[in-house]
Protein backbone atom coordinates (compact mmCIF):
# COMPACT_ATOMS: atom_id res chain seq x y z
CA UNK A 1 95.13 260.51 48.83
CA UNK A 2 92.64 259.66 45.93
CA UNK A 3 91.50 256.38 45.30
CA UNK A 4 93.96 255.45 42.28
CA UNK A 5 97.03 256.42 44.46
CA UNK A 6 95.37 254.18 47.77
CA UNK A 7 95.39 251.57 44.94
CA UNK A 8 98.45 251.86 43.94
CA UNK A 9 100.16 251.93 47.15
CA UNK A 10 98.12 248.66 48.00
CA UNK A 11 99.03 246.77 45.14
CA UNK A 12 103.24 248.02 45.74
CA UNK A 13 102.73 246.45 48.93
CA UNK A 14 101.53 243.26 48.52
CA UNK A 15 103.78 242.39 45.39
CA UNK A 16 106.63 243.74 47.75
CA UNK A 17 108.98 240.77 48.36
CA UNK A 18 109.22 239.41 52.00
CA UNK A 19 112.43 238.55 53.43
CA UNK A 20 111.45 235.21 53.98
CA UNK A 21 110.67 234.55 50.63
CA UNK A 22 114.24 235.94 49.41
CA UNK A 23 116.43 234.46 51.87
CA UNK A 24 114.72 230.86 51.68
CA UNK A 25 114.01 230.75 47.78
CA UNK A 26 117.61 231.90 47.04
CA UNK A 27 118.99 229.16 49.72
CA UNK A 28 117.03 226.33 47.54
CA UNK A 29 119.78 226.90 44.71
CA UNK A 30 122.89 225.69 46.12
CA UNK A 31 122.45 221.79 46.41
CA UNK A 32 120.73 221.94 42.87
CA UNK A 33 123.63 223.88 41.49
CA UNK A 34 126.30 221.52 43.16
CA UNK A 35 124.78 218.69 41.65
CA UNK A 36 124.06 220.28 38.27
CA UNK A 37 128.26 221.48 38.01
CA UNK A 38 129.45 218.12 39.23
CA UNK A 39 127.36 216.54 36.04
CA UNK A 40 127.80 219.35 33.46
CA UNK A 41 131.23 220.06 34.21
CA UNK A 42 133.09 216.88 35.94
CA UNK A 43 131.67 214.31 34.14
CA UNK A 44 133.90 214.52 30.91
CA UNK A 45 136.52 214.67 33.25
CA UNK A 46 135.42 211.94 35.49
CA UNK A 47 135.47 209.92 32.10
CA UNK A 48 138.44 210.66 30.60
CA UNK A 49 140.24 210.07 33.60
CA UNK A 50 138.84 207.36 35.03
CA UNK A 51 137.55 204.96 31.97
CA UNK A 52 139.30 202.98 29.20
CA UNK A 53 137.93 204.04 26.33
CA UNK A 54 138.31 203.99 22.59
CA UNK A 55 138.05 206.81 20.17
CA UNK A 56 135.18 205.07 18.80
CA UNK A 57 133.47 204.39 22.56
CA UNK A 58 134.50 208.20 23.12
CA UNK A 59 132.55 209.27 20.16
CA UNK A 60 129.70 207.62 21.37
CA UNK A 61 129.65 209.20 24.46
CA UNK A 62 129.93 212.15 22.68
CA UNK A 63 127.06 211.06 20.85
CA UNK A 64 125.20 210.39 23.61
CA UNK A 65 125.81 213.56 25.81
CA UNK A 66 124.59 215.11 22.82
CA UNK A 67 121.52 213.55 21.52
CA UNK A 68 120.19 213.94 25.64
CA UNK A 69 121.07 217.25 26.09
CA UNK A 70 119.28 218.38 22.73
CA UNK A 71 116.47 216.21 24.05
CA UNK A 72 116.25 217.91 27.38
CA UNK A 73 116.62 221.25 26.11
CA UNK A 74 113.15 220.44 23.77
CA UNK A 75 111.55 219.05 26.81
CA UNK A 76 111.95 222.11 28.88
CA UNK A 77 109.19 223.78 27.14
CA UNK A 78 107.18 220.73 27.82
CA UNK A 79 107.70 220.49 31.28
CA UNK A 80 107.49 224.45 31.95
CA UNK A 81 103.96 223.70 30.24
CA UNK A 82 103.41 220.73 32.97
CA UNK A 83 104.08 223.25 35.91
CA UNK A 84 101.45 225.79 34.33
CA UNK A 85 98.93 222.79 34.41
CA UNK A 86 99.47 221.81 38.21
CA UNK A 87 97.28 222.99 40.51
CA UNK A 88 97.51 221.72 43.84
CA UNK A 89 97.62 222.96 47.54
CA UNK A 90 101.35 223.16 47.74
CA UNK A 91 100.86 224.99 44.30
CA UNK A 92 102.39 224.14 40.64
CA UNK A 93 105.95 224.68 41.63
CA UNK A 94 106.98 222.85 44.75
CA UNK A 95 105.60 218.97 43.96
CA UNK A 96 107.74 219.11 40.95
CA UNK A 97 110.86 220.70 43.02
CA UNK A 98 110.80 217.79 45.40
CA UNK A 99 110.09 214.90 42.74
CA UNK A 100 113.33 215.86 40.51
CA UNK A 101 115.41 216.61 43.55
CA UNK A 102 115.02 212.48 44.97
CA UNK A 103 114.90 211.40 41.24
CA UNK A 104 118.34 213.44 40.27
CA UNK A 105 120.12 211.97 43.32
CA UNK A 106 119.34 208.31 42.51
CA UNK A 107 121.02 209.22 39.22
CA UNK A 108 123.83 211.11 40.29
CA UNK A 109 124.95 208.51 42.35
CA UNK A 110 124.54 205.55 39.75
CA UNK A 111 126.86 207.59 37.42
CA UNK A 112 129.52 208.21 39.58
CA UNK A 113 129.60 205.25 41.42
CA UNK A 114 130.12 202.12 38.92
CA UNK A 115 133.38 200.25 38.23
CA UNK A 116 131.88 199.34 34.55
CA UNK A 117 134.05 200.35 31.66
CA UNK A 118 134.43 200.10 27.53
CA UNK A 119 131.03 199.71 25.93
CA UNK A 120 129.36 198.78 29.43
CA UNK A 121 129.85 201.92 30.79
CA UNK A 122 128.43 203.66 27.36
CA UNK A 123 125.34 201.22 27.58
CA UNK A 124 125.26 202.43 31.72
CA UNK A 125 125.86 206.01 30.69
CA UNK A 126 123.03 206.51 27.83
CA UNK A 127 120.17 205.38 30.02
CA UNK A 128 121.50 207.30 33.12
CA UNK A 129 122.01 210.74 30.95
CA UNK A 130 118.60 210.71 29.38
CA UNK A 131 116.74 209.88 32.79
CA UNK A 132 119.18 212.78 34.26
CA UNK A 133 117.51 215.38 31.50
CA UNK A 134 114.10 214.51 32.00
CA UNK A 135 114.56 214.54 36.61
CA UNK A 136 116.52 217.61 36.88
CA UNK A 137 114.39 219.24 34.10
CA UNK A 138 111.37 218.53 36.35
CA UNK A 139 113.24 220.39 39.46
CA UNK A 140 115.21 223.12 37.42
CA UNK A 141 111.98 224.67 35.44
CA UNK A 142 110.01 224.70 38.42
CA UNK A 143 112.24 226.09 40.73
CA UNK A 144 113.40 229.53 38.44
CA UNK A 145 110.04 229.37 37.15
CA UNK A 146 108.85 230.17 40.93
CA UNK A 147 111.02 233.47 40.22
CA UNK A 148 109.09 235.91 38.66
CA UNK A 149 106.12 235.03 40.39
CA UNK A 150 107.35 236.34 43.50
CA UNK A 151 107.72 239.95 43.22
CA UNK A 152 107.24 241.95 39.58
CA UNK A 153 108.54 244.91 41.33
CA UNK A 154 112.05 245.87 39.33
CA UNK A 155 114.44 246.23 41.99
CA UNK A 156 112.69 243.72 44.13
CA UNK A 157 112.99 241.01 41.28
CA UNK A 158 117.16 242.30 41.23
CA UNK A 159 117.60 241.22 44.53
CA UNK A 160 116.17 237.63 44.19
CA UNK A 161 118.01 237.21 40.93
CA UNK A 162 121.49 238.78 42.72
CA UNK A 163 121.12 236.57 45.74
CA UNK A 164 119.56 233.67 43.99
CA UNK A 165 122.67 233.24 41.39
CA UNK A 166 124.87 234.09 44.38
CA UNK A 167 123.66 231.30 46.13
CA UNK A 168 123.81 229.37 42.93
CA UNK A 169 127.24 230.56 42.06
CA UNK A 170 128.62 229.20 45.65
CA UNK A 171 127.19 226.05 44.67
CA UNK A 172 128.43 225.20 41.92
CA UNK A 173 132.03 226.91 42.28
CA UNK A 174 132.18 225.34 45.28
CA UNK A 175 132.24 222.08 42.32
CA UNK A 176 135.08 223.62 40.54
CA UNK A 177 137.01 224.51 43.86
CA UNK A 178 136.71 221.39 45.73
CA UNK A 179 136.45 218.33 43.25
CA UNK A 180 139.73 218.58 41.36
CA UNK A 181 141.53 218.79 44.67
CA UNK A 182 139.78 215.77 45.77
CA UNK A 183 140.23 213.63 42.96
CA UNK A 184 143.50 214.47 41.47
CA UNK A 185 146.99 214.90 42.94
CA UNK A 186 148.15 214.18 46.72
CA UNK A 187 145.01 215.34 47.82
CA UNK A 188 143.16 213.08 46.26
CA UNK A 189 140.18 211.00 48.47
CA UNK A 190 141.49 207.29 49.35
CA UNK A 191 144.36 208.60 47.15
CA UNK A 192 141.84 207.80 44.04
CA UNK A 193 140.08 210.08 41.25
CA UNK A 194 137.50 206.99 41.39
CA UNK A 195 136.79 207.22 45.01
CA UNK A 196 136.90 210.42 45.18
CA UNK A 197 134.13 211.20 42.69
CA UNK A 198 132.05 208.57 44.40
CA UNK A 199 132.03 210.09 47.72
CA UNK A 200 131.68 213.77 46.36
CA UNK A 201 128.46 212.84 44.37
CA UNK A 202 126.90 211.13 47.55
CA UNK A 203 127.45 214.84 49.30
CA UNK A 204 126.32 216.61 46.48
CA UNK A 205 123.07 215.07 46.87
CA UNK A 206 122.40 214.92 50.14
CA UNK A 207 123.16 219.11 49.50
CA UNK A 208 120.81 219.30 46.97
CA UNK A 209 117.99 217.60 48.91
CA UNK A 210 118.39 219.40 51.94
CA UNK A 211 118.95 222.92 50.34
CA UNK A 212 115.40 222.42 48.22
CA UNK A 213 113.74 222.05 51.57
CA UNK A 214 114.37 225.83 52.51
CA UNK A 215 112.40 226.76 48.75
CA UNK A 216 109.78 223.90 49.60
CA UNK A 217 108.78 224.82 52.95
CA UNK A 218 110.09 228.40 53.35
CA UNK A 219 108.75 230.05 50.99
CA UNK A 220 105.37 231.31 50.86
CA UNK A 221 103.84 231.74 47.90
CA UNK A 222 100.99 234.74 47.25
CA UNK A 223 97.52 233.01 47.69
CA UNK A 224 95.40 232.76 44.46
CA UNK A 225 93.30 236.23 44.13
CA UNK A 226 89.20 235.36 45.39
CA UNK A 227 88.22 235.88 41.63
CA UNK A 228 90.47 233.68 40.53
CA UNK A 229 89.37 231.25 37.59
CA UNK A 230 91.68 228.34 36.52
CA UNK A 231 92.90 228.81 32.97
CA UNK A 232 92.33 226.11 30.21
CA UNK A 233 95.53 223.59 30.41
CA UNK A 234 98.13 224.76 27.65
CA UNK A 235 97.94 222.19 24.81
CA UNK A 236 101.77 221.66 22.91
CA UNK A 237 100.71 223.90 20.03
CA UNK A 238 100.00 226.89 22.53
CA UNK A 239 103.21 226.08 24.68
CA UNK A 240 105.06 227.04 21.23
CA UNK A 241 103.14 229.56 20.14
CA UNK A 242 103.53 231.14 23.63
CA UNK A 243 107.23 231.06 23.17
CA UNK A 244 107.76 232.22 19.32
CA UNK A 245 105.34 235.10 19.28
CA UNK A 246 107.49 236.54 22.55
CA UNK A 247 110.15 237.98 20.04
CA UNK A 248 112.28 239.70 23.56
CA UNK A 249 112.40 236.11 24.71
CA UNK A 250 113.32 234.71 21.70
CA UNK A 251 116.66 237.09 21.11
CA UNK A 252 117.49 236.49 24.48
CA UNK A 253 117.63 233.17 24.47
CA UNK A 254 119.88 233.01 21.37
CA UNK A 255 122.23 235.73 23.17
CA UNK A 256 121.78 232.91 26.35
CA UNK A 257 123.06 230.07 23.90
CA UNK A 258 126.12 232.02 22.50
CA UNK A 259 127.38 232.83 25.28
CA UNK A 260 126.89 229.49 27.18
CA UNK A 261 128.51 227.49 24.34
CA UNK A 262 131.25 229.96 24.21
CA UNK A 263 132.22 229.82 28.03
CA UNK A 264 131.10 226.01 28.45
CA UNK A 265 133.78 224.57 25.99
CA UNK A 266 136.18 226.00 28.68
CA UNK A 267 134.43 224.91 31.69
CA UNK A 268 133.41 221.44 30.13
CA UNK A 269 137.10 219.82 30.13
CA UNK A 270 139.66 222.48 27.79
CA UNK A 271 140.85 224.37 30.52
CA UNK A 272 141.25 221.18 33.22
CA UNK A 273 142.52 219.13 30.73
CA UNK A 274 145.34 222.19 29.70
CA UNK A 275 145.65 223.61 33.06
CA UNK A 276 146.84 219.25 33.89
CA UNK A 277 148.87 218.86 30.77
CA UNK A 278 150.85 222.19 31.23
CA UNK A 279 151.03 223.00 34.84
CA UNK A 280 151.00 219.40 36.19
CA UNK A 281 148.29 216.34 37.24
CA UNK A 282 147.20 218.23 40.85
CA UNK A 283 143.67 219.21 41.17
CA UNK A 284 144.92 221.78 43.99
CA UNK A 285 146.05 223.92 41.05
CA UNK A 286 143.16 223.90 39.13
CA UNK A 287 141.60 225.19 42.43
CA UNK A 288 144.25 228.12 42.66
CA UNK A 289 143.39 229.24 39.13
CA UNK A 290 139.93 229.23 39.78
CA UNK A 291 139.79 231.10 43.23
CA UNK A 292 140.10 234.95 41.88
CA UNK A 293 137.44 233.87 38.76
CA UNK A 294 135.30 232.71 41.76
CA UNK A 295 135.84 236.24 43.93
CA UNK A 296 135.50 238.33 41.12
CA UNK A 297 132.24 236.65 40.01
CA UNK A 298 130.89 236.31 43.68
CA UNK A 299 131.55 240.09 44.40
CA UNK A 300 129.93 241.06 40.77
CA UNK A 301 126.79 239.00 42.30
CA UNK A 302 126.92 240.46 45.67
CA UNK A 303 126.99 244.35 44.53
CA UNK A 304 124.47 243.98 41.55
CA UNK A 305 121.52 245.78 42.44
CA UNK A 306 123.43 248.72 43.61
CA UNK A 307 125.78 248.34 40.52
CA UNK A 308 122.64 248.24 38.11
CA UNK A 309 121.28 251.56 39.98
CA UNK A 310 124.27 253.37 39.36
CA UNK A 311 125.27 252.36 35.59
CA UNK A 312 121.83 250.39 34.00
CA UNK A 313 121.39 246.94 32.96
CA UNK A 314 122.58 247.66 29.73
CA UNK A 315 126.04 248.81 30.81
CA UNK A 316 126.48 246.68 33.04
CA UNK A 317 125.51 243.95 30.34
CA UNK A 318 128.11 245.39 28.03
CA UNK A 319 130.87 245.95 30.43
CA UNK A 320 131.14 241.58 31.53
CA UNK A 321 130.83 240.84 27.97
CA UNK A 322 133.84 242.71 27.17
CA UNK A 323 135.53 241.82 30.24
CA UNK A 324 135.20 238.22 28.65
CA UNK A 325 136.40 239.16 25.35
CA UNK A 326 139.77 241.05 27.41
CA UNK A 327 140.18 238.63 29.47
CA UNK A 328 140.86 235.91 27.13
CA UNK A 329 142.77 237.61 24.79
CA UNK A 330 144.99 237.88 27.40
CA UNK A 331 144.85 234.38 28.67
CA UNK A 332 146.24 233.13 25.43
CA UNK A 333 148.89 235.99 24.91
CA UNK A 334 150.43 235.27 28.23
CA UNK A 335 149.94 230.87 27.35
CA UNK A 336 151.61 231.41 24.19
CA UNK A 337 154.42 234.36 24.77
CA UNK A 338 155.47 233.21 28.31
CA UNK A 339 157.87 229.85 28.69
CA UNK A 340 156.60 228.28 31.47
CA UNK A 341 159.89 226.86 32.67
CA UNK A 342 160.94 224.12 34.74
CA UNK A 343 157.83 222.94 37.31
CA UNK A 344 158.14 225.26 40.60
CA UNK A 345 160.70 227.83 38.75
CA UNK A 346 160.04 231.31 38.61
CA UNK A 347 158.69 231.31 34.97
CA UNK A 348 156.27 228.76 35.87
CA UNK A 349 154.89 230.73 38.87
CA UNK A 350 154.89 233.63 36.87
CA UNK A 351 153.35 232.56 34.08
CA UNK A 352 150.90 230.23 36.40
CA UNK A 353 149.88 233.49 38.16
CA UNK A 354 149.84 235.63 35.11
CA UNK A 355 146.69 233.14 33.99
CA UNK A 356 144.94 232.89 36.62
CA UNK A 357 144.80 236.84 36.78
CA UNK A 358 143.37 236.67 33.28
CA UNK A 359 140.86 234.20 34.88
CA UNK A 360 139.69 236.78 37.24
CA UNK A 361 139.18 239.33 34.99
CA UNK A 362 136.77 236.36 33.11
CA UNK A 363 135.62 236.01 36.55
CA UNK A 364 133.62 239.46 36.62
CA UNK A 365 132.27 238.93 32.82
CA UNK A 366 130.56 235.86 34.18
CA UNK A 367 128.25 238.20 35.42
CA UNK A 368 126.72 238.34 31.99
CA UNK A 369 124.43 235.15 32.68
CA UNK A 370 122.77 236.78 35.99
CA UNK A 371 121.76 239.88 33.64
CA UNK A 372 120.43 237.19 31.12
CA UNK A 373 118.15 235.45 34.04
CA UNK A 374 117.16 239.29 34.81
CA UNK A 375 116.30 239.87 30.97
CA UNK A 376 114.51 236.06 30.75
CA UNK A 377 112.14 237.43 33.76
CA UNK A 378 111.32 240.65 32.54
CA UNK A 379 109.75 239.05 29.36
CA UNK A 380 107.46 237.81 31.70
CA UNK A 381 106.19 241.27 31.94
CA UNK A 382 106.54 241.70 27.77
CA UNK A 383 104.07 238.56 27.35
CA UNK A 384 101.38 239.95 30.05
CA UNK A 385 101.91 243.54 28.28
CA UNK A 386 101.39 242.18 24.93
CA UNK A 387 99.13 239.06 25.64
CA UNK A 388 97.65 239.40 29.08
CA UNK A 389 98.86 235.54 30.34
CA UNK A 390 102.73 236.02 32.50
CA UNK A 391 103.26 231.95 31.69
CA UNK A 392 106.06 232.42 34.05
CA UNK A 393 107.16 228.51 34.15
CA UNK A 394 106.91 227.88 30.68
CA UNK A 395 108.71 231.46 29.50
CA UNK A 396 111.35 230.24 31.98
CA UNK A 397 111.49 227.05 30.89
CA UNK A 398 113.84 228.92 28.17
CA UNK A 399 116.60 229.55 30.54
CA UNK A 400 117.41 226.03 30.86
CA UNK A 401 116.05 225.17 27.27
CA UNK A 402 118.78 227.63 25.96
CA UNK A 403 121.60 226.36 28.40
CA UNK A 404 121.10 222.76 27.37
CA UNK A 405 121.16 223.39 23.92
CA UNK A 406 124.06 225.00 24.21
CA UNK A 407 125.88 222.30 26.29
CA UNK A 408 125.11 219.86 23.16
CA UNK A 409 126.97 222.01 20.68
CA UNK A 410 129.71 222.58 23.45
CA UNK A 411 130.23 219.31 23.76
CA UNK A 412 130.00 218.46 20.14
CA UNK A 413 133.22 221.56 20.19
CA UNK A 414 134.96 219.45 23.11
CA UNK A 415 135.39 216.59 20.94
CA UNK A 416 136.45 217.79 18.53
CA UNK A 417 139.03 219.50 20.11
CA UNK A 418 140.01 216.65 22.25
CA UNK A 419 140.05 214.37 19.16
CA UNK A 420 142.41 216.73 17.33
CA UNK A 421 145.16 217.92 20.49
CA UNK A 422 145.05 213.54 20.69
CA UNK A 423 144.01 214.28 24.55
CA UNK A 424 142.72 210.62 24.86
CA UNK A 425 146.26 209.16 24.09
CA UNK A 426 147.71 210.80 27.20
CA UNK A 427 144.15 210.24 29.14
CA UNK A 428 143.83 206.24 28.70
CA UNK A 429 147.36 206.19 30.34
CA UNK A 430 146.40 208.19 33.62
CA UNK A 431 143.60 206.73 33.44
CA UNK A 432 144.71 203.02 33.23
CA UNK A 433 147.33 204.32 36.59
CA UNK A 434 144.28 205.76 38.19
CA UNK A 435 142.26 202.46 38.21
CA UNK A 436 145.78 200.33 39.23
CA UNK A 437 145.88 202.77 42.50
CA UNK A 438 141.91 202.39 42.80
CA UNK A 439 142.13 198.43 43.12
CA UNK A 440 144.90 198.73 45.41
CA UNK A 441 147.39 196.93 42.64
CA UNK A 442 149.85 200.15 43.20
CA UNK A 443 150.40 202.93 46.07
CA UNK A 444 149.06 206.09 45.65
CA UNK A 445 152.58 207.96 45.10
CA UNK A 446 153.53 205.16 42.77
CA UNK A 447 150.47 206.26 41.10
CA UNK A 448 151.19 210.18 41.31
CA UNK A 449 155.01 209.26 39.77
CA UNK A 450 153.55 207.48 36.72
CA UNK A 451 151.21 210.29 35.59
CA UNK A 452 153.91 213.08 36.47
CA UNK A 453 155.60 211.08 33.74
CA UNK A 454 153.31 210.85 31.52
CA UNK A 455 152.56 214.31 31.89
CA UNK A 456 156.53 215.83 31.64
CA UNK A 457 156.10 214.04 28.14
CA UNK A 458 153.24 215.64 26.98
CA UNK A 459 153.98 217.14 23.13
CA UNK A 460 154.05 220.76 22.63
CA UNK A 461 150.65 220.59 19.68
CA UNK A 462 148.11 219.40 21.81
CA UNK A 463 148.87 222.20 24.62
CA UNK A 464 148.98 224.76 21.87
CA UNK A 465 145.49 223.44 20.25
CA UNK A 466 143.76 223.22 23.82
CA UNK A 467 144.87 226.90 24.96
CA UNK A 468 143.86 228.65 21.62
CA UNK A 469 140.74 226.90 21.23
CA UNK A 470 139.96 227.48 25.14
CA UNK A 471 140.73 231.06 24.98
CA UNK A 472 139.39 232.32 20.55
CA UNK A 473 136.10 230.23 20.57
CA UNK A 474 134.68 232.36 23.94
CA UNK A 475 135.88 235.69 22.64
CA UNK A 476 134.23 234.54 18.96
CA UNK A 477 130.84 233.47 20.55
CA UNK A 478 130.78 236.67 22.93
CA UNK A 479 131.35 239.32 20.15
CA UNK A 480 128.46 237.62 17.90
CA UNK A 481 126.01 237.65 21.51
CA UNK A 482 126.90 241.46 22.19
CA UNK A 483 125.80 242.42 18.55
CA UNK A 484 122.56 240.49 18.99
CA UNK A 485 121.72 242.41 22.14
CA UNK A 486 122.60 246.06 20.53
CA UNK A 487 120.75 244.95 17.53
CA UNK A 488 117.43 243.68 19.20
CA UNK A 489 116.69 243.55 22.76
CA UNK A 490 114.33 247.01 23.52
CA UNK A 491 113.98 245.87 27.06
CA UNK A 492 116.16 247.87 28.99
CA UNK A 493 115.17 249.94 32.38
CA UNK A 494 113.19 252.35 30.91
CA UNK A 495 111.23 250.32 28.36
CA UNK A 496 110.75 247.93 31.23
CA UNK A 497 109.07 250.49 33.70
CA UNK A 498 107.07 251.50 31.20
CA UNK A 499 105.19 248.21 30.63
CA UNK A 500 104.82 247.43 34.26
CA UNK A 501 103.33 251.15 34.71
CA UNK A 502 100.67 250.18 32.12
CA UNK A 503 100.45 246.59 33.19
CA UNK A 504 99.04 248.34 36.75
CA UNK A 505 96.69 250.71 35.33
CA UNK A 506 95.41 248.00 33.11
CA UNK A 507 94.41 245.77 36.29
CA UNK A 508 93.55 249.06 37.94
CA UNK A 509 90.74 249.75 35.05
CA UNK A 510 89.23 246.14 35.30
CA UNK A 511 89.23 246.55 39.26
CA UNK A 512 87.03 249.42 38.43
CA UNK A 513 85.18 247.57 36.12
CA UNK A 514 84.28 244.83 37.97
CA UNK A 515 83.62 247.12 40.98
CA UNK A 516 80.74 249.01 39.01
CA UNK A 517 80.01 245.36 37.82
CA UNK A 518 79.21 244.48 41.61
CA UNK A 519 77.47 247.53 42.34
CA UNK A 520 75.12 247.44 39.69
């Protein structure tokens, strides 16, 4: 073998990625994503159902919600520029990993365990939201920005990714599974929605801190080359500039935000909120509809890497974002054409079922976001091809930068949605029951026959508005993010090999270079 192919077989081997590193970096993601689905998607629900509040006091929550998450999605690239600037013997990743994981549970627990309500809970809830966007910020960029700097090896980087967002797909279904059951219907902890989110965000943390130990002292991270020389700290202008002049990261993060504001409206409160006010107030069957969404999605996770050998990223890419759009369309043909019937009838199991099959089918499109994390890491690759700097935490610091912006206009959509079906006429009633049951002023089936009442009353116009917004504004956003992608993204399989192949000879030629250098 000549020297060029000994060096290339050297460097395959020590980029390849251990087992150690996959099984305890991908472990690290549950607790986090536990904690991050209980705040992202329960809140609003936690509110609504729990506090008095005004349309006014409402709108500032909305306000609120908003205004943080816009600020935490513009502090991402901050704080991916802070982890580029660490340097210390555990490395730039895993101080920050530790810090937001104790400072996010201190928060999580404040929010979801105070009895304050009206404008004292919005006064509570603004401090607590922006401290949550700046903590979790400092554990989320740091751990996906550890990522890429694991393995650049293609298939290698697949598995991570696969198992990593399987891992972080148990996690936080495991939110939408579990809480509703918990906290609404017969099932309900202490027979309360109150106690029950109270005791569920006390787990969740305990979760995420004990999870993040597996990434903190499991993995082992590749020691710093013997010619290495620390780079000059990033200032704010070259954070920026690092971002905008990376044109593949750029169009994927706007395909990112599309496509999380069109799924989120669902997941933040429209589908809970319809799935309650059509079906009836039990959490156990918004934990039925969810189940085949969940297997479909799990099993799309689990077969990845041999799915993206056999069909390519890009298929793969276009066949959950039209599995999305199908799905939905369907959703809302079978809400709107079938009666549903008297409650346990046969019309309202059938139609019951017939939705939750459509949810499945959604289920399998969610895949679309793990291919997004893929295409987010492979720019990694595009910015050391075109620059010669990987900036792995602060291109990553994108992912979450694009998610949060996206949960600020999905909320913003919420609202207005909720304010127009008049959700929060129906809500402050349960609500009001649910805080009677939680101060022990009524039973808990006293409590259960109230709501069921409120709930058999429930006009026909605000089910209508919830399931047509739930169902057109995904299948809207998804058709605009699939366009985007045909239209710009160049970094499919092939293109990708391609700049890791030249990547290698590159560092091959100055290996040579500084060989001679030696020598001479």
């Amino acid at each position: 073998m000549n020297e060029n192919g000994k060096g290339n077989e050297k460097a395959v081997l020590e980029d390849k990625l251990s087992n150690r590193n996959l099984i305890m970096y991908s472990l690290g993601t549950f607790g986090r994503d536990f904690v991050y689905g209980l705040f992202a998607f329960q809140l609003l629900n936690y509110i609504i159902f729990t506090k008095q509040l005004t349309a006014g006091e409402f709108a500032s929550i909305t306000f609120i919600i908003i205004a943080a998450r816009l600020f935490d999605a513009f502090n991402d690239p901050i704080m991916g520029g802070i982890v580029e600037n660490t340097h210390t013997k555990w490395g730039k990743f895993k101080p920050w990993q530790l810090i937001g994981a104790v400072l996010t549970g201190i928060v999580i627990i404040t929010v979801f365990s105070n009895d304050l309500q009206g404008g004292a809970f919005v006064g509570l809830l603004a401090f607590l939201y922006f401290m949550f966007s700046i903590t979790f910020t400092m554990n989320d960029i740091s751990y996906w920005g550890m990522l890429p700097s694991l393995s650049t090896n293609e298939h290698d980087r697949s598995k991570l990714t696969s198992l990593s967002n399987l891992v972080a797909s148990a996690g936080g279904g495991l939110v939408g599974v579990l809480v509703p059951a918990l906290t609404t219907g017969e099932w309900a902890i202490n027979g309360s929605a109150i106690d029950g989110y109270m005791y569920i965000s006390i787990v969740a943390v305990f979760l995420m801190i004990v999870f993040q130990m597996f990434t903190i002292f499991g993995v082992k991270e590749k020691p710093l080359p013997s010619n290495f020389i620390k780079q000059k700290s990033l200032t704010l202008k070259d954070m920026f500039k690092v971002i905008v002049k990376n044109d593949q990261l750029m169009w994927i993060a706007l395909i990112t935000i599309l496509f999380s504001i069109g799924t989120g409206v669902v997941g933040g409160g429209l589908s809970m909120t319809y799935i309650y006010f059509e079906f009836g107030y039990n959490g156990l069957l918004l934990t039925l509809y969810s189940v085949l969404f969940a297997i479909c999605n799990v099993l799309f996770t689990i077969l990845y890497p041999w799915l993206a050998k056999k069909f390519t990223r890009t298929k793969l890419m276009y066949s959950t974002g039209i599995s999305i759009i199908v799905g939905y369309i369907l959703m809302m043909i079978i809400g709107l054409a079938v009666p549903t019937g008297a409650p346990q009838s046969a019309l309202w199991y059938g139609k019951f079922v017939g939705m939750a099959l459509a949810n499945g089918i959604i289920g399998y499109g969610q895949g679309f976001y793990m291919i997004m994390v893929i295409c987010i890491a492979n720019t990694v690759e595009y910015n050391e091809y075109k620059t010669g700097n990987r900036d792995e935490g602060l291109i990553f610091s994108i992912r979450p930068f694009a998610a949060k912006l996206a949960s600020a206009l999905q909320q913003g959509l919420v609202t207005i949605v909720f304010l127009a079906a008049g959700v929060l006429n129906i809500t402050n009633k349960i609500s009001d029951f649910e805080n009677q049951a939680a101060q022990g002023l009524i039973t808990g089936d006293a409590k259960l026959n109230e709501i069921n009442n409120i709930i058999a009353n429930v006009p026909e116009e605000p089910k209508i508005i919830l399931l047509i917004c739930m169902c057109m504004i995904p299948v809207v956003f998804m058709i605009c993010a699939l366009w985007i992608y045909k239209k710009k993204y160049i970094l499919d399989d092939k293109k990708f090999a391609e700049i890791t192949q030249e990547i290698q000879k590159r560092k091959e030629l100055n290996q040579e270079a500084t060989s001679i250098d030696d020598v001479q």
